[in-house]
C-alpha atoms as a PDB file:
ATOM      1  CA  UNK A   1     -13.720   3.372  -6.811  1.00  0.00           C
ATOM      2  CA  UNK A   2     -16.382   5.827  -7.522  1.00  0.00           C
ATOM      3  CA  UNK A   3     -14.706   6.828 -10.910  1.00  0.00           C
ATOM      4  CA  UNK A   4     -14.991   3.330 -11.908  1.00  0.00           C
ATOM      5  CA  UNK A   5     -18.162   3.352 -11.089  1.00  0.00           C
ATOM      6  CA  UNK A   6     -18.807   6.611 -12.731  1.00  0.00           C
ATOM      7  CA  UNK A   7     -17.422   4.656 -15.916  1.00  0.00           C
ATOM      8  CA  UNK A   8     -19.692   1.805 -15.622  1.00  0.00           C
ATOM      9  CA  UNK A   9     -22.534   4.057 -15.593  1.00  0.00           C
ATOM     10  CA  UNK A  10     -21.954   6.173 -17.795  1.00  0.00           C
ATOM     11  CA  UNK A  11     -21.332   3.163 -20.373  1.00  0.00           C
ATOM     12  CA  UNK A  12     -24.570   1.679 -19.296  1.00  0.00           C
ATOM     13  CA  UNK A  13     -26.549   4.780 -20.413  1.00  0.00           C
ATOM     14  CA  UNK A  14     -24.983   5.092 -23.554  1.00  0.00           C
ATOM     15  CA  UNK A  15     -25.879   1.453 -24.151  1.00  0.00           C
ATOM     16  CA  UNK A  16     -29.541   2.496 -23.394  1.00  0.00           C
ATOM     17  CA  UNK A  17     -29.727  -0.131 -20.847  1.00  0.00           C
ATOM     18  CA  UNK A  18     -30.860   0.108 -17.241  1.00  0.00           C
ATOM     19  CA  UNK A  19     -29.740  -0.780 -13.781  1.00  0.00           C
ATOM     20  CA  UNK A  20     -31.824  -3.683 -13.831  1.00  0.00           C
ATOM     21  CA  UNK A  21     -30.466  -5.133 -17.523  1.00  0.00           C
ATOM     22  CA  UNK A  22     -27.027  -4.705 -16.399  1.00  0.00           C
ATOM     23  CA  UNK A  23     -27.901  -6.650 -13.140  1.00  0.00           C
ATOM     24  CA  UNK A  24     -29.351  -9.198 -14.787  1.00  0.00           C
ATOM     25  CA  UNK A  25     -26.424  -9.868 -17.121  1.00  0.00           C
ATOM     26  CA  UNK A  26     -23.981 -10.972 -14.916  1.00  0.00           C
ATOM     27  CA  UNK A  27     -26.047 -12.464 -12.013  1.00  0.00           C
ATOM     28  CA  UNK A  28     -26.625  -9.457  -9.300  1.00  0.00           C
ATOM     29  CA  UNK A  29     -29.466  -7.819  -8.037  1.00  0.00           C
ATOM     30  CA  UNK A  30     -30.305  -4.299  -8.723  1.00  0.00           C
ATOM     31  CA  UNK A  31     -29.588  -3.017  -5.936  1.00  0.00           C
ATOM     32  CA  UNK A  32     -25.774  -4.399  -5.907  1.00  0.00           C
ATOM     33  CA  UNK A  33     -25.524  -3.121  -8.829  1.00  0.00           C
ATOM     34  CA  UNK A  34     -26.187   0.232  -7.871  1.00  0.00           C
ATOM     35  CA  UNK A  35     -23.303  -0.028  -5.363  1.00  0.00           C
ATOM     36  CA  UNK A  36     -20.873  -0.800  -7.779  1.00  0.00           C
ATOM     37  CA  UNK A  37     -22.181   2.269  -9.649  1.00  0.00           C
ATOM     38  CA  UNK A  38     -21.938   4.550  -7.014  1.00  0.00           C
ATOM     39  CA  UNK A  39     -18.156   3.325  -5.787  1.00  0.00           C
ATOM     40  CA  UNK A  40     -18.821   0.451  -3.509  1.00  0.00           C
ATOM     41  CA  UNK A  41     -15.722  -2.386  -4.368  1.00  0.00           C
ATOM     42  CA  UNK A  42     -16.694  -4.623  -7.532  1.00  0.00           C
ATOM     43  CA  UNK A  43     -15.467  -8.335  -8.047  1.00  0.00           C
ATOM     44  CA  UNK A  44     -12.146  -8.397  -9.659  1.00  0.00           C
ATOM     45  CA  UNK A  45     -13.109 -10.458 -12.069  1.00  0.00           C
ATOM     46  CA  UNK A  46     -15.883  -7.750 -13.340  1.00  0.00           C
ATOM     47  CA  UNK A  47     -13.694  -5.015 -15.173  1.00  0.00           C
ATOM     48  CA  UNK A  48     -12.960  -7.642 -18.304  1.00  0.00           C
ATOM     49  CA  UNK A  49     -16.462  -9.133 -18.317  1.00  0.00           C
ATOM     50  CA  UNK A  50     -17.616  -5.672 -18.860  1.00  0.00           C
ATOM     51  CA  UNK A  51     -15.198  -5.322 -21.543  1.00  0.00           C
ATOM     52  CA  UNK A  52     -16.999  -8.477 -23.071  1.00  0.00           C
ATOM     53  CA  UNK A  53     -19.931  -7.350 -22.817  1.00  0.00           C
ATOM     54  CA  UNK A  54     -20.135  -3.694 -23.374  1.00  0.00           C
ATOM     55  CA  UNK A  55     -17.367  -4.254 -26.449  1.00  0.00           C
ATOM     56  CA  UNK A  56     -15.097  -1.605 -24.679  1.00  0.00           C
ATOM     57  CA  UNK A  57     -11.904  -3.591 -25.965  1.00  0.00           C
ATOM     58  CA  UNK A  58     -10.050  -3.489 -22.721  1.00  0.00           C
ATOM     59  CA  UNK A  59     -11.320  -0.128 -21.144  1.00  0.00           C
ATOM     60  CA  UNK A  60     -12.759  -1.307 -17.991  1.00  0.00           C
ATOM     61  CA  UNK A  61      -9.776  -3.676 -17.492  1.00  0.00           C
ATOM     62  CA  UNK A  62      -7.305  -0.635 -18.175  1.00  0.00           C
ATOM     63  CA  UNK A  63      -9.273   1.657 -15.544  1.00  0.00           C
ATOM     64  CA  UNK A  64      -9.010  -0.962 -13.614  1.00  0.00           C
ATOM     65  CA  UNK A  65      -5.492  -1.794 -13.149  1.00  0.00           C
ATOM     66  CA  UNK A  66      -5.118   2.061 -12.393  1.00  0.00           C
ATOM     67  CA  UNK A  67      -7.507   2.546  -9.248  1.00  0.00           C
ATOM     68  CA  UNK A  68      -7.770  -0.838  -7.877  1.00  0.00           C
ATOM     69  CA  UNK A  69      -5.966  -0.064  -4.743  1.00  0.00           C
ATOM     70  CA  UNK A  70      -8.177   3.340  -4.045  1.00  0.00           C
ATOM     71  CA  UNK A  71     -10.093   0.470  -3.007  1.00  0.00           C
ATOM     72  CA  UNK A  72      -8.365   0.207   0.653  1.00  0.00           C
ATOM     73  CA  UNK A  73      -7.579   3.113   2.941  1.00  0.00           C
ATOM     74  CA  UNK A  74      -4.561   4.733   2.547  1.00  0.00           C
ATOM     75  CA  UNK A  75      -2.782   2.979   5.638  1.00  0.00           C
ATOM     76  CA  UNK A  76      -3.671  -0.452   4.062  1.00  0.00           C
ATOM     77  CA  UNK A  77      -2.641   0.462   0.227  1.00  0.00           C
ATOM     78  CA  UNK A  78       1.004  -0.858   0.286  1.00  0.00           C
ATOM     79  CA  UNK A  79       0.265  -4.146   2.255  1.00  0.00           C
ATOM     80  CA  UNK A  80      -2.770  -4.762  -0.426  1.00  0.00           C
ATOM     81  CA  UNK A  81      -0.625  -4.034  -3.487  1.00  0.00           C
ATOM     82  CA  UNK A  82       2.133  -6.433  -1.903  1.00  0.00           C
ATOM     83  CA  UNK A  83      -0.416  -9.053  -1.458  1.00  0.00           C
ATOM     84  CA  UNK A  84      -1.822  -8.740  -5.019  1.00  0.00           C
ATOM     85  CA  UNK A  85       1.342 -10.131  -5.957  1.00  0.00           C
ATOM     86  CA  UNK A  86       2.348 -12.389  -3.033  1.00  0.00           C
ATOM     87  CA  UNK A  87       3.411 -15.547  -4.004  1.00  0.00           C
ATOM     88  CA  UNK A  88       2.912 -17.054  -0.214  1.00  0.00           C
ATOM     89  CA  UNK A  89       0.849 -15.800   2.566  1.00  0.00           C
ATOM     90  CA  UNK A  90       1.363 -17.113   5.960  1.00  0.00           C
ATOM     91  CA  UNK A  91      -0.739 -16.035   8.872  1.00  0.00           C
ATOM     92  CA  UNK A  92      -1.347 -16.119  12.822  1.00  0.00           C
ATOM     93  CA  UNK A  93      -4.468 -14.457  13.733  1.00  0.00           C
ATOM     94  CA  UNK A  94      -5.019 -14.748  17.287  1.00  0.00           C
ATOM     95  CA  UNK A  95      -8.471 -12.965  17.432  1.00  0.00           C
ATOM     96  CA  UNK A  96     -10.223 -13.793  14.535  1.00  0.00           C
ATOM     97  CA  UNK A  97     -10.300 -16.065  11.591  1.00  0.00           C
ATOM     98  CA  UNK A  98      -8.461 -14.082   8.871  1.00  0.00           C
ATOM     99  CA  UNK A  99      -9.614 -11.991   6.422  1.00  0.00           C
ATOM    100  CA  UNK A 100      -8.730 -14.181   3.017  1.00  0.00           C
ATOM    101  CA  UNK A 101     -11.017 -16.876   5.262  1.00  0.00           C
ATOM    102  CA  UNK A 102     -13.491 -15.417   6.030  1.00  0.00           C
ATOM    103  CA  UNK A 103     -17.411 -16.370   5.306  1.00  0.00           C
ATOM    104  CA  UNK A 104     -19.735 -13.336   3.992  1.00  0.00           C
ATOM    105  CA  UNK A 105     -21.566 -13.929   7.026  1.00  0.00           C
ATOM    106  CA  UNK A 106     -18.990 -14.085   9.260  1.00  0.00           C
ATOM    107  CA  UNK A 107     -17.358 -10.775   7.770  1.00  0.00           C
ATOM    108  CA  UNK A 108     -20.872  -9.339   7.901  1.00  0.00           C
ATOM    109  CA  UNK A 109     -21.066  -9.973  12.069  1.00  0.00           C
ATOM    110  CA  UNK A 110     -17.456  -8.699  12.542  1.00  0.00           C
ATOM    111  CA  UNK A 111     -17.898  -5.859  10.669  1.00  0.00           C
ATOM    112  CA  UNK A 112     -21.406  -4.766  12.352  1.00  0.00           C
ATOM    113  CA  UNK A 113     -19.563  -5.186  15.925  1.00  0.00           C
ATOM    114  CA  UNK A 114     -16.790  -3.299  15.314  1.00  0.00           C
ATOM    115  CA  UNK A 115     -18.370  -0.695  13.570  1.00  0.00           C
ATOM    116  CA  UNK A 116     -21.974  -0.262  15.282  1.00  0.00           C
ATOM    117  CA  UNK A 117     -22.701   2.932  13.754  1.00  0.00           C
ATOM    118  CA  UNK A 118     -22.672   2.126  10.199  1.00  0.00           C
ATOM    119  CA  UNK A 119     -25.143   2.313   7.826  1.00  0.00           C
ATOM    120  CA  UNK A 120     -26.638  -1.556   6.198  1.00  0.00           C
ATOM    121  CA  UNK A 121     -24.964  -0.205   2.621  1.00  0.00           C
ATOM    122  CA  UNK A 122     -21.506   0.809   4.334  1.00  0.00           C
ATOM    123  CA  UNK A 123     -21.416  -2.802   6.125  1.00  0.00           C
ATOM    124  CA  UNK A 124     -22.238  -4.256   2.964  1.00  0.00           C
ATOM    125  CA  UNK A 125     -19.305  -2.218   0.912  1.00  0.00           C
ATOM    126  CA  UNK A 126     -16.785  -4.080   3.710  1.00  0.00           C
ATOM    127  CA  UNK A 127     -18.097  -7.392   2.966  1.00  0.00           C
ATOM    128  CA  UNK A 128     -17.731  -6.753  -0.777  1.00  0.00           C
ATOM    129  CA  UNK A 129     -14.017  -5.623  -0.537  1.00  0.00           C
ATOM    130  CA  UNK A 130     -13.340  -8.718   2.033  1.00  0.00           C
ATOM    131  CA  UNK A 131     -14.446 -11.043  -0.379  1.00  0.00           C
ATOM    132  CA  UNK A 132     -12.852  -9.196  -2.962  1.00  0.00           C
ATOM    133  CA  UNK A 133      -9.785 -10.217  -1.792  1.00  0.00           C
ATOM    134  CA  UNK A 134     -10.163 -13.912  -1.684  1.00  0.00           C
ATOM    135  CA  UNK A 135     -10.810 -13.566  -5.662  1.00  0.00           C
ATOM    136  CA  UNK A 136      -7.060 -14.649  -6.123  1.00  0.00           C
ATOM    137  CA  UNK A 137      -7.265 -17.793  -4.044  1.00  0.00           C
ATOM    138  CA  UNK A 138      -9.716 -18.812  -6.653  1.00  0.00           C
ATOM    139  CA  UNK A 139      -7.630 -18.039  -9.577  1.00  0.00           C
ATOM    140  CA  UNK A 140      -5.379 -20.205 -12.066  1.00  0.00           C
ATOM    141  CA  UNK A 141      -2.267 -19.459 -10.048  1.00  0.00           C
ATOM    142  CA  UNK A 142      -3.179 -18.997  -6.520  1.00  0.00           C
ATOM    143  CA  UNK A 143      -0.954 -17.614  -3.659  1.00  0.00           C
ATOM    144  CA  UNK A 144       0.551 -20.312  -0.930  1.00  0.00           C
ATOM    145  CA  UNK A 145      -1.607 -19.592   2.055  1.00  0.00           C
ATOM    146  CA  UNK A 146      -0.637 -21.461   6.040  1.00  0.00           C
ATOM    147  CA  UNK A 147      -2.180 -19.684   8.924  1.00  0.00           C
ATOM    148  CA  UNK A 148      -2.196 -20.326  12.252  1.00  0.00           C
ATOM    149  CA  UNK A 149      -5.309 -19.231  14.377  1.00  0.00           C
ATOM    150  CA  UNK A 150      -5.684 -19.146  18.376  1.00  0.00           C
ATOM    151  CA  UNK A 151      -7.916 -21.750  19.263  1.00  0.00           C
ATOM    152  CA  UNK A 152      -9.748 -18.776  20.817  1.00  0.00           C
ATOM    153  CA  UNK A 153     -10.859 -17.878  17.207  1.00  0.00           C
ATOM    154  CA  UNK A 154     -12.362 -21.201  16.444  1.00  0.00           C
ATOM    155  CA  UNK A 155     -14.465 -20.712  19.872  1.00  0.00           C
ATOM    156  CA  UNK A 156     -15.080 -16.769  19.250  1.00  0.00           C
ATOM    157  CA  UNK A 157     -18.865 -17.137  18.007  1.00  0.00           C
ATOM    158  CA  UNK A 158     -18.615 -14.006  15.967  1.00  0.00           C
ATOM    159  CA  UNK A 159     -22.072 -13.709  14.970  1.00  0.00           C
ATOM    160  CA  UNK A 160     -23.423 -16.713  17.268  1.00  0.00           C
ATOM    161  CA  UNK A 161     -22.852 -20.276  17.270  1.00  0.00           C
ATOM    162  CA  UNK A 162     -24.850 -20.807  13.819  1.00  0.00           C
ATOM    163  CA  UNK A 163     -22.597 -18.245  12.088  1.00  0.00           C
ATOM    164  CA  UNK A 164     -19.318 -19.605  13.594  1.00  0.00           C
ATOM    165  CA  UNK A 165     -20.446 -23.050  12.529  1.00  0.00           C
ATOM    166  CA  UNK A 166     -20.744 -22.785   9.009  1.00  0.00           C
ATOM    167  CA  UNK A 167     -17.379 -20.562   8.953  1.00  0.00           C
ATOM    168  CA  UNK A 168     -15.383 -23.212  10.789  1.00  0.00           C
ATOM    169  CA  UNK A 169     -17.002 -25.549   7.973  1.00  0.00           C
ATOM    170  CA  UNK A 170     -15.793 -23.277   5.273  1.00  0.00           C
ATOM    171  CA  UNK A 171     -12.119 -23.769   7.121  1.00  0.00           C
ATOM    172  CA  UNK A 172     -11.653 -27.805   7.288  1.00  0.00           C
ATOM    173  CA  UNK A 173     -11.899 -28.501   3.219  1.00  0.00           C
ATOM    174  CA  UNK A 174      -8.855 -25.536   3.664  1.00  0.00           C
ATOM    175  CA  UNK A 175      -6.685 -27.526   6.324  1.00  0.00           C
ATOM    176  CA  UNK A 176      -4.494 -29.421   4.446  1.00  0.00           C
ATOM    177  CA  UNK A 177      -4.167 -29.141   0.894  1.00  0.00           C
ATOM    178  CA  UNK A 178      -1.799 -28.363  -2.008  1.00  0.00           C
ATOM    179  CA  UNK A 179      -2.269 -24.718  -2.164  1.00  0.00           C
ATOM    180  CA  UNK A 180      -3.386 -24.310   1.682  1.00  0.00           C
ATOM    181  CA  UNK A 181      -2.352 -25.462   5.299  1.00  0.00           C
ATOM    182  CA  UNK A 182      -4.042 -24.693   8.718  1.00  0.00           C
ATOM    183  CA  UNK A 183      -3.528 -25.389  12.383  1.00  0.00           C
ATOM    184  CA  UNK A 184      -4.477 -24.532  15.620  1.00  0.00           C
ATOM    185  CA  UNK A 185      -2.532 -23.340  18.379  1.00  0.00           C
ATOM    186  CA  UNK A 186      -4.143 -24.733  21.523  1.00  0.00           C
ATOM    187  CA  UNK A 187      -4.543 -23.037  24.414  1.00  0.00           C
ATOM    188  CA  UNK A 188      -2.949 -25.659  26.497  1.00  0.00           C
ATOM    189  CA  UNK A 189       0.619 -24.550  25.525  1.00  0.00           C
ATOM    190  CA  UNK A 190       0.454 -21.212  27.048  1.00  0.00           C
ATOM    191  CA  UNK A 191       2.415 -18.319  26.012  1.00  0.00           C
ATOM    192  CA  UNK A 192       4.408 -18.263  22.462  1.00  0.00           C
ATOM    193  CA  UNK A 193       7.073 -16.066  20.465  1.00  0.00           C
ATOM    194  CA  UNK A 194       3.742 -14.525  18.433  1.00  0.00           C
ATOM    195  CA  UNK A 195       1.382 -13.797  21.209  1.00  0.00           C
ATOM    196  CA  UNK A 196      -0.269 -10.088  20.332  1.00  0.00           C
ATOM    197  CA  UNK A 197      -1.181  -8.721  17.406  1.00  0.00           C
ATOM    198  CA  UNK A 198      -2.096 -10.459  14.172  1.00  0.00           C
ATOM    199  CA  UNK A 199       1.054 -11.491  12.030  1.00  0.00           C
ATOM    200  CA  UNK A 200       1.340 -12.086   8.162  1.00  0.00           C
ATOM    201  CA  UNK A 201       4.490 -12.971   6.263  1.00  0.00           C
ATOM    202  CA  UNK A 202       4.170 -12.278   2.344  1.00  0.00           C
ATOM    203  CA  UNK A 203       6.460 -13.845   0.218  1.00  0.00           C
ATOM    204  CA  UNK A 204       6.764 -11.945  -3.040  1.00  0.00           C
ATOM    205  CA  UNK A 205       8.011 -12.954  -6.805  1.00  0.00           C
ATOM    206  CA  UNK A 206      11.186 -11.665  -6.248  1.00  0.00           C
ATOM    207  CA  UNK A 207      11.866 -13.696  -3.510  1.00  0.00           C
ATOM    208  CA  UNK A 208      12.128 -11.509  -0.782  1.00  0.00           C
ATOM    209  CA  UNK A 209       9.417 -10.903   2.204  1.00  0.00           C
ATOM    210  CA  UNK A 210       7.592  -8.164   4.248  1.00  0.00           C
ATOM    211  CA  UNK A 211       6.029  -8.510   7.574  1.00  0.00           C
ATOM    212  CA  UNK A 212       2.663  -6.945   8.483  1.00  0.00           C
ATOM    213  CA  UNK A 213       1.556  -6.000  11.745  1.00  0.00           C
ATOM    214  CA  UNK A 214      -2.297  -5.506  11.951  1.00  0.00           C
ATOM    215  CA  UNK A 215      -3.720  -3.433  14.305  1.00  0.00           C
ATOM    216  CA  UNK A 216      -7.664  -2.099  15.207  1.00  0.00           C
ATOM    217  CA  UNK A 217      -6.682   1.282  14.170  1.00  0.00           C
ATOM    218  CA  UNK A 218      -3.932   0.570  11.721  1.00  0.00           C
ATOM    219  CA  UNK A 219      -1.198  -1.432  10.730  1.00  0.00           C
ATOM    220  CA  UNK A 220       2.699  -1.651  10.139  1.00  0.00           C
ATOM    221  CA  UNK A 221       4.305  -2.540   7.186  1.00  0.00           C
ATOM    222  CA  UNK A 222       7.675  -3.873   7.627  1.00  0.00           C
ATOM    223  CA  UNK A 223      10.520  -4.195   4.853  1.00  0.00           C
ATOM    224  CA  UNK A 224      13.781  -3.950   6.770  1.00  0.00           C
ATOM    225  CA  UNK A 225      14.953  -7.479   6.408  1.00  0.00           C
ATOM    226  CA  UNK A 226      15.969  -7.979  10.022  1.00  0.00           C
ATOM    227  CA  UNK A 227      12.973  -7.342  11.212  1.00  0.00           C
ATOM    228  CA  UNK A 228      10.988  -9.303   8.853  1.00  0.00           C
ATOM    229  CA  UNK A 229      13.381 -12.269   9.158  1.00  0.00           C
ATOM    230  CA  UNK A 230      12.459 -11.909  13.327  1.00  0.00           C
ATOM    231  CA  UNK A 231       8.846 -11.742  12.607  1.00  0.00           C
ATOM    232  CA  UNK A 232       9.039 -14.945  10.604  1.00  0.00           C
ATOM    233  CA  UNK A 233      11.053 -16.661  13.148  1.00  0.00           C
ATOM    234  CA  UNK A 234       8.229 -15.628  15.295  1.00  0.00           C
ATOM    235  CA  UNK A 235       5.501 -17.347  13.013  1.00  0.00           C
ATOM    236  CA  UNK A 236       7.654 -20.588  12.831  1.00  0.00           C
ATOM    237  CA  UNK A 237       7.776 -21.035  16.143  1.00  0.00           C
ATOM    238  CA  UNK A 238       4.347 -20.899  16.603  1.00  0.00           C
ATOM    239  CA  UNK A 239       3.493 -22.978  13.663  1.00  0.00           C
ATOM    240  CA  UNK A 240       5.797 -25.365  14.832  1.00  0.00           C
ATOM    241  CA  UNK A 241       4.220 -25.707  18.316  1.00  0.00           C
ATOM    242  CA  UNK A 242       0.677 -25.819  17.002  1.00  0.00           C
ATOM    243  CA  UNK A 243      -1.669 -28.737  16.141  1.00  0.00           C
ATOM    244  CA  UNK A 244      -1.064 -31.398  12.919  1.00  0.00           C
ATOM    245  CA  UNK A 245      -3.427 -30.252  10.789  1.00  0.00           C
ATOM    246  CA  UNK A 246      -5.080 -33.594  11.287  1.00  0.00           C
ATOM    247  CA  UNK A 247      -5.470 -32.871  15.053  1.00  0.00           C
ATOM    248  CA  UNK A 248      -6.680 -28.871  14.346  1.00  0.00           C
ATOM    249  CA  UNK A 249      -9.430 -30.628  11.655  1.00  0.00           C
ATOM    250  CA  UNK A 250     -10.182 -32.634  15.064  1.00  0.00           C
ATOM    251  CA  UNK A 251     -10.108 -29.954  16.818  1.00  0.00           C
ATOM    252  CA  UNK A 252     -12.268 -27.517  14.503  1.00  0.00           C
ATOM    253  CA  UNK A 253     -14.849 -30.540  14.362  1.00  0.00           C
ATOM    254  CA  UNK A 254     -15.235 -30.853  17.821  1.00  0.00           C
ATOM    255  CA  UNK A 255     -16.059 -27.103  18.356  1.00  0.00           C
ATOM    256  CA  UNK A 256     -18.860 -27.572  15.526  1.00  0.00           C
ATOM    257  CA  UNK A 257     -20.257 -30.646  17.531  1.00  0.00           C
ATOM    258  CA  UNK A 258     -19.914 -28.819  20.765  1.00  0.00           C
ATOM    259  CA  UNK A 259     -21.630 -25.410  19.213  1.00  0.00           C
ATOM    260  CA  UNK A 260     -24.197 -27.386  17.928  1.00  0.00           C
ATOM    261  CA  UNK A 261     -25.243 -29.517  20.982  1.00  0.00           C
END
């Protein structure tokens, strides 16, 4: 990311124009701006309105399409590359709501308890490349997207009950719709086939699937098709034993009432 931003910069001051034009152009402040230029994760949809702007007849997009996934650590690089592409993404997330989900401010609070230490910019760079990735369920041809959370994550007040509240708003338009389905799995049913760690299925344009495994430290791709076809068994028992999604939007309401009282 920091030659891209390099690029951008470099551009700019051969344009003449300054951190605060550029800023102003396409609806930032100054000092996002000056992230991006110094390698913190841009929207996706910035490399070609650059082009427009700048008249760099595809440059930006080209550049681009070649170090887009130096965006993610190395350990996450195949798994984001697959999901560029996915065609379906299903989910259980037993500990938090996931990432494609997520609120800025919600990110912001997860990210500042995991990672105490960091800096105000380098908590800010995470919440950029979170929400970078939720660019595609915005687009003109959208993924599939079910997940399945704990009902521990819609009670979880990442970030207090005000925080949690306006995230588990952002979730119910998202419950049942053409391009999106999610449920609860209550805690009254106990233990199920995809207790542990967080679970996503991608289905890809070939046809075929991988599993991911997510961990705190890292995660595990998986491409062996036994294995994958186990992990989804996995997720479809445990979608199959959670809430309707009418009784999860219940659900989900209820905890907003109940955080709120």
């Amino acid at each position: 990311m920091h030659r891209f931003g390099l690029a951008i910069r470099a551009q700019r001051e051969r344009m003449g124009l300054t951190l605060a034009d550029m800023a102003a152009a396409y609806g930032y402040s100054t000092s996002t701006w000056s992230r991006y230029e110094n390698g913190s994760p841009i929207p996706p949809e910035l490399p070609a309105k650059l082009d427009e702007l700048m008249g760099t007849h595809g440059m930006f997009a080209v550049l681009w399409d070649m170090i887009k996934n130096e965006r993610w650590p190395n350990r996450y690089r195949d798994y984001m590359r697959l999901e560029d592409g996915a065609r379906e993404i299903a989910e259980y997330a037993p500990y938090v709501v996931p990432g494609l989900l997520q609120t800025p401010e919600y990110a912001r609070a997860l990210f500042q308890a995991v990672n105490p230490d960091a800096t105000a910019d380098t908590i800010e760079s995470m919440v950029d490349l979170r929400m970078s990735r939720q660019a595609r369920l915005r687009s003109s041809d959208p993924p599939y997207v079910s997940a399945v959370l704990d009902e521990t994550v819609i009670r979880r007040a990442v970030g207090g009950s005000a925080v949690l509240c306006a995230q588990l708003e952002a979730l119910l338009p998202l419950v049942d719709t053409s391009r999106t389905l999610l449920r609860v799995a209550p805690l009254a049913r106990g233990a199920h086939a995809a207790l542990g760690a967080p679970l996503i299925i991608l289905g890809l344009p070939d046809g075929g699937q991988v599993a991911y495994l997510e961990g705190l430290v890292n995660g595990q791709l998986l491409e062996d098709p036994d294995t994958v076809r186990a992990r989804r068994r996995s997720y479809d028992r445990v979608s199959a034993e959670a809430l309707t999604p009418g009784e999860s939007a219940a659900l989900i309401t209820a905890v907003i009432k109940e955080k709120q009282s």
